[in-house]
N, C-alpha and C. Protein backbone atom coordinates (compact mmCIF):
# COMPACT_ATOMS: atom_id res chain seq x y z
N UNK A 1 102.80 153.61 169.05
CA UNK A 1 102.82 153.62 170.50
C UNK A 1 103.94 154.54 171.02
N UNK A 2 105.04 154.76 170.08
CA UNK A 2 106.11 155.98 170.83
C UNK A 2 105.63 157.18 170.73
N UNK A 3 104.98 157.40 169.74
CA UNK A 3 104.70 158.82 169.91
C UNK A 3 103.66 159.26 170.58
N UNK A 4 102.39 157.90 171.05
CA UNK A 4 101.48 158.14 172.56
C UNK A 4 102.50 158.13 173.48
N UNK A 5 103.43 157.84 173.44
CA UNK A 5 104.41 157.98 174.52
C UNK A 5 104.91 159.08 174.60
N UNK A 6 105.81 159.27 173.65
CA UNK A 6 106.21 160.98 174.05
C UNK A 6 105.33 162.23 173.76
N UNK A 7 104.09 161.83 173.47
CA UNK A 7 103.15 162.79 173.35
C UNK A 7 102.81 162.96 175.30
N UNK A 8 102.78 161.78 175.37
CA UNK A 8 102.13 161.93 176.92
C UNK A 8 103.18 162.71 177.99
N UNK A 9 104.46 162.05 177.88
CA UNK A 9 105.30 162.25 178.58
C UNK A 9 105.70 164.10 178.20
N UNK A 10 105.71 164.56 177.37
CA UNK A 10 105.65 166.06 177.02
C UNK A 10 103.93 166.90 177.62
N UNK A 11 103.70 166.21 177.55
CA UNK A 11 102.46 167.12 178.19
C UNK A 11 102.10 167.10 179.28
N UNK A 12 102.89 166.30 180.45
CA UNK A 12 103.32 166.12 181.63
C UNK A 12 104.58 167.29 182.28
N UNK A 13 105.13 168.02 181.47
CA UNK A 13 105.79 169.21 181.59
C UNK A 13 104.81 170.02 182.14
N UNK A 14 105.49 171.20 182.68
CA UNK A 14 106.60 171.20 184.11
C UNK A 14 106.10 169.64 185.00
N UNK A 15 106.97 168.96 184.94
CA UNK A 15 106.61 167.86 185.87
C UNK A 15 107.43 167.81 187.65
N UNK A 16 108.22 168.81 187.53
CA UNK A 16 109.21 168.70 188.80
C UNK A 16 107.90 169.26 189.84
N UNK A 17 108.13 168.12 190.97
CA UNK A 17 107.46 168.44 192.09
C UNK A 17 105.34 167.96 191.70
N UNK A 18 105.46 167.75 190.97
CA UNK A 18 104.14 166.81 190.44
C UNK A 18 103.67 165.79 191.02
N UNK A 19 102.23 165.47 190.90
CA UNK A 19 102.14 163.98 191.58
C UNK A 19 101.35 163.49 190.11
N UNK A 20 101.45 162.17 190.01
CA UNK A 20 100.49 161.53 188.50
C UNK A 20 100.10 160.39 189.49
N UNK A 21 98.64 159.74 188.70
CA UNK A 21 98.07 158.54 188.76
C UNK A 21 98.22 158.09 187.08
N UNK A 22 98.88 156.75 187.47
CA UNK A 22 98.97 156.01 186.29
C UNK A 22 98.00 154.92 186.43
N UNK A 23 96.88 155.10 185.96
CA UNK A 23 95.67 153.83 185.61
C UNK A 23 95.88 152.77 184.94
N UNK A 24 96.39 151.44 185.43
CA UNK A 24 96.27 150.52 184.01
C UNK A 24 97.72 150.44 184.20
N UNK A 25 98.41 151.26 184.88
CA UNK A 25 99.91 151.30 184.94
C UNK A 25 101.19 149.94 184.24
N UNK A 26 100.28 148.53 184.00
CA UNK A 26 101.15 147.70 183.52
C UNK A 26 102.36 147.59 184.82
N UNK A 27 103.67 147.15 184.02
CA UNK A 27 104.64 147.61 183.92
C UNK A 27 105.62 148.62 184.56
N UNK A 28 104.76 149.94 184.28
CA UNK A 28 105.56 151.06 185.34
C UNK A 28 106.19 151.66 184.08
N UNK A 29 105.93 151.76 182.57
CA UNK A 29 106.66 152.76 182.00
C UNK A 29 106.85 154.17 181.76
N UNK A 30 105.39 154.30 181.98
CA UNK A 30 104.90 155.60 182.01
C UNK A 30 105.65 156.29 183.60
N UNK A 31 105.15 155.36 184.21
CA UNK A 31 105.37 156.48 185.73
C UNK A 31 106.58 156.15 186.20
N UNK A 32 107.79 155.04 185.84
CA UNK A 32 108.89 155.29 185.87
C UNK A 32 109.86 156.51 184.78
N UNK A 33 109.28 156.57 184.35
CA UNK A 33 110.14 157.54 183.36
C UNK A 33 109.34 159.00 183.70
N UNK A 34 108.49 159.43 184.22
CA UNK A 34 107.88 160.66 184.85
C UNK A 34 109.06 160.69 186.22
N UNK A 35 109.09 159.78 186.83
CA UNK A 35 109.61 159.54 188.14
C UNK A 35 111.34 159.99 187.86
N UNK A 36 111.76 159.75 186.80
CA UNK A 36 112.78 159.67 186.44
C UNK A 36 113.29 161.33 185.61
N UNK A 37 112.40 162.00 185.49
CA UNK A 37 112.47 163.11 185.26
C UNK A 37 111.88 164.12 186.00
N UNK A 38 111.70 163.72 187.32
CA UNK A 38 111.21 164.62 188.44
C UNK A 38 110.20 164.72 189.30
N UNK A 39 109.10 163.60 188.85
CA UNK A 39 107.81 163.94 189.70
C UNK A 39 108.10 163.74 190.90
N UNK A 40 107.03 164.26 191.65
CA UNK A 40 107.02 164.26 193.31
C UNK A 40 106.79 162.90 193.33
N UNK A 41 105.45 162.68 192.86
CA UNK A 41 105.25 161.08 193.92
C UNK A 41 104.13 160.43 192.49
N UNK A 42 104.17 159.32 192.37
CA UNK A 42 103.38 158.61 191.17
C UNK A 42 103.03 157.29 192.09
N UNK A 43 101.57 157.33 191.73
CA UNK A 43 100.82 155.84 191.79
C UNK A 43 100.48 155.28 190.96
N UNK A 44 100.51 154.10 190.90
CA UNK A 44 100.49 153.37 189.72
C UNK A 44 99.76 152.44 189.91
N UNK A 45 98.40 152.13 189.73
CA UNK A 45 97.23 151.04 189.54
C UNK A 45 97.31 150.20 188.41
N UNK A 46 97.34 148.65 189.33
CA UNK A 46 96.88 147.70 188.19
C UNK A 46 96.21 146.57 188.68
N UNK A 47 95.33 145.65 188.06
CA UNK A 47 95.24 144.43 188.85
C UNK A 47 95.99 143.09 188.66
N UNK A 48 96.82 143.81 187.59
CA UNK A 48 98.09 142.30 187.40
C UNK A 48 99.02 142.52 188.89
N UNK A 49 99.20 141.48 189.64
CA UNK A 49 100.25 141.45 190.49
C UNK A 49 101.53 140.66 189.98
N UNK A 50 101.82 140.64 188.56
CA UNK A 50 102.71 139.98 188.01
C UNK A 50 103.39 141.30 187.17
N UNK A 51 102.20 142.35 186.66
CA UNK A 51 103.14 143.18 186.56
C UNK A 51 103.45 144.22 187.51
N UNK A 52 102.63 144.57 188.59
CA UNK A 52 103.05 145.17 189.25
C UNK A 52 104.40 144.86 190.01
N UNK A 53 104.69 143.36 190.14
CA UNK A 53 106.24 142.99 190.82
C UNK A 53 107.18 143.64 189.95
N UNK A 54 106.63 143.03 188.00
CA UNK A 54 107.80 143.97 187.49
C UNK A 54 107.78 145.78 187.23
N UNK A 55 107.01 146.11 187.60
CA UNK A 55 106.96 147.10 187.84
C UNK A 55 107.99 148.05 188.99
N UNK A 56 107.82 147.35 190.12
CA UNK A 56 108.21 147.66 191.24
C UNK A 56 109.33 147.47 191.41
N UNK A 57 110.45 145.96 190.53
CA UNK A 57 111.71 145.65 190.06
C UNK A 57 112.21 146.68 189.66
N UNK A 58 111.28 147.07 188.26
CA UNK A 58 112.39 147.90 187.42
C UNK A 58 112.45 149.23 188.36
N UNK A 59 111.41 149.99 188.95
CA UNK A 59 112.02 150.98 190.02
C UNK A 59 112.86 151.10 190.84
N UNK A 60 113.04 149.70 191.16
CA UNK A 60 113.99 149.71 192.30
C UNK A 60 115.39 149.87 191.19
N UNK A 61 115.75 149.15 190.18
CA UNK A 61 116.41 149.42 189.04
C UNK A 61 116.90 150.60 188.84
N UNK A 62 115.95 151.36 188.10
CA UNK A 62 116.18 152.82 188.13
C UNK A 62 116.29 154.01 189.27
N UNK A 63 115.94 153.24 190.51
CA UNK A 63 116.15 153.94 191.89
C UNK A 63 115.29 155.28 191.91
N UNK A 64 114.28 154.73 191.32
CA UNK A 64 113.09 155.79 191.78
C UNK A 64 112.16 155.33 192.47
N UNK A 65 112.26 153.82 193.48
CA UNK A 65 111.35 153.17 194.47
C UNK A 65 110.82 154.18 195.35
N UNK A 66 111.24 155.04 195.85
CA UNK A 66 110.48 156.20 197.07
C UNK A 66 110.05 156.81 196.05
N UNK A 67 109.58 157.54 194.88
CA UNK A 67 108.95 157.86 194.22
C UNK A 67 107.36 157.57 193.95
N UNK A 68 107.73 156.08 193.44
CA UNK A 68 106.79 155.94 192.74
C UNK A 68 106.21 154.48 193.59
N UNK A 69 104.58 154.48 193.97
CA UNK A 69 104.31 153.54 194.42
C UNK A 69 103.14 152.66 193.64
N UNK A 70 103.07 151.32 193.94
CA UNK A 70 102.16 150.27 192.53
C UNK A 70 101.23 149.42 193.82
N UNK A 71 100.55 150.19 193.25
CA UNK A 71 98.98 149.30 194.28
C UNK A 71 98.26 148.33 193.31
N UNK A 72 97.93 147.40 193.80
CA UNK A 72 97.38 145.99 193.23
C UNK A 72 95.60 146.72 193.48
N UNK A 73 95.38 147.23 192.39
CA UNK A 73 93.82 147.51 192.53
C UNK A 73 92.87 147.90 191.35
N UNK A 74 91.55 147.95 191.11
CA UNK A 74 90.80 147.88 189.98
C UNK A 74 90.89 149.07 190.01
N UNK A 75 90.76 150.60 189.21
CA UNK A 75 90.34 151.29 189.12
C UNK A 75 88.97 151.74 189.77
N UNK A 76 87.98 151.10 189.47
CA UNK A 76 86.70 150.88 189.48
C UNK A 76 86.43 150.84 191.45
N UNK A 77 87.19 150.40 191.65
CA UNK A 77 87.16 150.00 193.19
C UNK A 77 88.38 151.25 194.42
N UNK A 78 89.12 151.52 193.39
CA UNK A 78 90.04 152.64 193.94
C UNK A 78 89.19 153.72 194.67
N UNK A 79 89.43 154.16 196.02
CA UNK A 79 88.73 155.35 196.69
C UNK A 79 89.75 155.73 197.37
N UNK A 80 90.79 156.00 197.18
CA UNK A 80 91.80 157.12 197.72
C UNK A 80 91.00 158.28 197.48
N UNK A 81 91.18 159.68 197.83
CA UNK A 81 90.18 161.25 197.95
C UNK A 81 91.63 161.41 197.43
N UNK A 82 92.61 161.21 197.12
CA UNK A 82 93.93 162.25 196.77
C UNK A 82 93.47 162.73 195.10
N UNK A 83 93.67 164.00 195.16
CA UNK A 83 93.72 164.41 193.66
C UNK A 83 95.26 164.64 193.53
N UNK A 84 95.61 164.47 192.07
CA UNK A 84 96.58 164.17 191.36
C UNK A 84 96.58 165.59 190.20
N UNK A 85 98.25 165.60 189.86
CA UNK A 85 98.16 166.65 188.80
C UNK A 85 97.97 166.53 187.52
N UNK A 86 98.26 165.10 187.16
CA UNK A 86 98.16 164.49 185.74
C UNK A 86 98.01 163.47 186.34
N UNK A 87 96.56 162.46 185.13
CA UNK A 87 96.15 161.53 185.28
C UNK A 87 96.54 160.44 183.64
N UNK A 88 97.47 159.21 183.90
CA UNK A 88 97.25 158.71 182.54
C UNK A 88 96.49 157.68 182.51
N UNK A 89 96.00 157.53 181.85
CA UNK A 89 95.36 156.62 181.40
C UNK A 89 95.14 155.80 180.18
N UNK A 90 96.25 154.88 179.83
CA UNK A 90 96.97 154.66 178.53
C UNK A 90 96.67 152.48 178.58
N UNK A 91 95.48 152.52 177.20
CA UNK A 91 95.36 151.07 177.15
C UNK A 91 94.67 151.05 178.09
N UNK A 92 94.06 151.51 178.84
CA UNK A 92 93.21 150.99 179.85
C UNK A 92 91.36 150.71 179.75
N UNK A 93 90.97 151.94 178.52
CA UNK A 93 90.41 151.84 178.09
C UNK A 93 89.97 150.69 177.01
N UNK A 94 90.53 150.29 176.49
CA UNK A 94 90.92 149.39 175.82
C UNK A 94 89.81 147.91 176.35
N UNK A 95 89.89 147.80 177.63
CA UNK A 95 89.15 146.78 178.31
C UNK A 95 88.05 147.15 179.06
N UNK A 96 87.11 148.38 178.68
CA UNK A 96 86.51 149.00 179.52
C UNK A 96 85.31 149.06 178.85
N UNK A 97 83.63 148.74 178.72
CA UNK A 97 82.30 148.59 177.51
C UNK A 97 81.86 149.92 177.96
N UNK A 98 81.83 150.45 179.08
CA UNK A 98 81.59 151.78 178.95
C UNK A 98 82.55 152.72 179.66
N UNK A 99 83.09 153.78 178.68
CA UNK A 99 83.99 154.33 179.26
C UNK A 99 83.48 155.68 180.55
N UNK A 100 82.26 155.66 180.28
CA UNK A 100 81.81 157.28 181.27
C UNK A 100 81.85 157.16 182.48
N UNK A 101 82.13 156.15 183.32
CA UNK A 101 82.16 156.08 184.30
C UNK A 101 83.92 156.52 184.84
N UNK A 102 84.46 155.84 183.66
CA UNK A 102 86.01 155.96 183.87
C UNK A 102 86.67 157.25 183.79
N UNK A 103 86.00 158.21 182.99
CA UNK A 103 86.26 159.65 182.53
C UNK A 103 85.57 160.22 183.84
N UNK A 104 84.28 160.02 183.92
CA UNK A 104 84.31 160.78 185.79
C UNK A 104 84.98 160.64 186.62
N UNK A 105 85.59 159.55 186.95
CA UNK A 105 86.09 159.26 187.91
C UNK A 105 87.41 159.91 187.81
N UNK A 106 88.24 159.70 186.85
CA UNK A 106 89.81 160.29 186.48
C UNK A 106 89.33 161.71 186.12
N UNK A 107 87.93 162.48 186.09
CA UNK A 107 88.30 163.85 186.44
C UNK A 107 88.10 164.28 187.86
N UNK A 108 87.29 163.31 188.40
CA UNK A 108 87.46 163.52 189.84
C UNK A 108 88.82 163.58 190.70
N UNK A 109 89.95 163.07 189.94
CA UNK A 109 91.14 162.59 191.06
C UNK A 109 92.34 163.55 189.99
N UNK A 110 91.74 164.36 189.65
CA UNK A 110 92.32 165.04 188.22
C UNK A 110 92.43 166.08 188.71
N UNK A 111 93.65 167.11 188.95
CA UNK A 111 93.71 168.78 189.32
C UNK A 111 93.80 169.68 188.04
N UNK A 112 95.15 168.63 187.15
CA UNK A 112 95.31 169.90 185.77
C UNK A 112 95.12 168.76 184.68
N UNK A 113 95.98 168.17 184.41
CA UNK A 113 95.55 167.24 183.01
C UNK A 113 95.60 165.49 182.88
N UNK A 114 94.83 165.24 182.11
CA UNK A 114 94.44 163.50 181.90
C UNK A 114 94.81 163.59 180.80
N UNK A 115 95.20 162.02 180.68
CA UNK A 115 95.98 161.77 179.15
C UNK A 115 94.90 160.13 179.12
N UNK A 116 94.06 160.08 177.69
CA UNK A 116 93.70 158.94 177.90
C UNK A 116 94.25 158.27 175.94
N UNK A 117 94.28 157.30 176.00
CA UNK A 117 94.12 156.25 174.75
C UNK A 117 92.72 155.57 174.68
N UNK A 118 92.80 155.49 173.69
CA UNK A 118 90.44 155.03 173.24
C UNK A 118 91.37 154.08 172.13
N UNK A 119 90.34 152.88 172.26
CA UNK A 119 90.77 151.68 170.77
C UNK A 119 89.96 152.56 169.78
N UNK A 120 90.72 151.80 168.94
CA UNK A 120 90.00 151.94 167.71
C UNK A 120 89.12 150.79 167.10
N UNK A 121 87.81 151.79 167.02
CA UNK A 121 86.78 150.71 166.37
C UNK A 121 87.37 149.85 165.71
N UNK A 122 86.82 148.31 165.65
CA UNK A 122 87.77 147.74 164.41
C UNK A 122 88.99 147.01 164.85
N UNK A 123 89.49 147.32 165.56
CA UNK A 123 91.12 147.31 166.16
C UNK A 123 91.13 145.73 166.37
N UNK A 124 92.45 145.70 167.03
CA UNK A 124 92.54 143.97 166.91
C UNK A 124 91.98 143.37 168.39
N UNK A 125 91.83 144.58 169.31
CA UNK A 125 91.33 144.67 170.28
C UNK A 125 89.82 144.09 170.55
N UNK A 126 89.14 144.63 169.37
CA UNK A 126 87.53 144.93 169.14
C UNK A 126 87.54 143.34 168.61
N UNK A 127 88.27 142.32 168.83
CA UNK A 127 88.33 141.28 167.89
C UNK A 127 87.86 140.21 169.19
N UNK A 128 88.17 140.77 170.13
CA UNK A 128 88.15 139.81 171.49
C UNK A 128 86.80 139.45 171.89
């Protein structure tokens, strides 16, 4: 998982002045630490409102709250028209039986690059 991490977070370069959608956002690790190395503005979708609070904690934490904002919402149901410069999409897939709907949609709101994670057949995931 670190090196989907800094794989992602490197291919998010040049990030100064950027906007990202973080899908699945959890937490806020991904788009606090983008936020924290320069992006313009990051949204961050989830439908946990337990992590989105900690999400929104640890920003205020790291004092990238005007940065980065955490909307309580499904993907699936999201209709903002804003396109974005990088889209992640990390574990989100993970809970998703067909992904094609999810890949249109995040190239729709997509200007230059998407970062996604796919389980692995088998996985402990595929166990559920």
């Amino acid at each position: 998982m670190r090196i989907r991490f800094e794989k992602t977070i490197e291919g998010c370069f040049p990030i100064n002045g950027r906007t990202v959608i973080d899908i699945g956002c959890g937490s806020g690790h991904y788009a606090i630490n983008l936020a924290l190395r320069g992006a313009e503005q990051i949204v961050g979708l989830d439908f946990s409102q337990e992590m989105l609070n900690l999400a929104n904690w640890r920003a205020h934490e790291k004092k990238v709250y005007q940065t980065c904002s955490f909307i309580n919402a499904d993907f699936s149901d999201y209709a903002d028209k804003a396109k974005f410069d990088y889209s992640i999409i990390m574990g989100f897939m993970d809970y998703v039986e067909d992904p094609s709907w999810v890949i249109s949609k995040v190239i729709a709101v997509t200007s230059q690059k998407a970062f996604f994670s796919f389980p692995l057949r088998g996985g402990v995931l595929a166990w559920q």
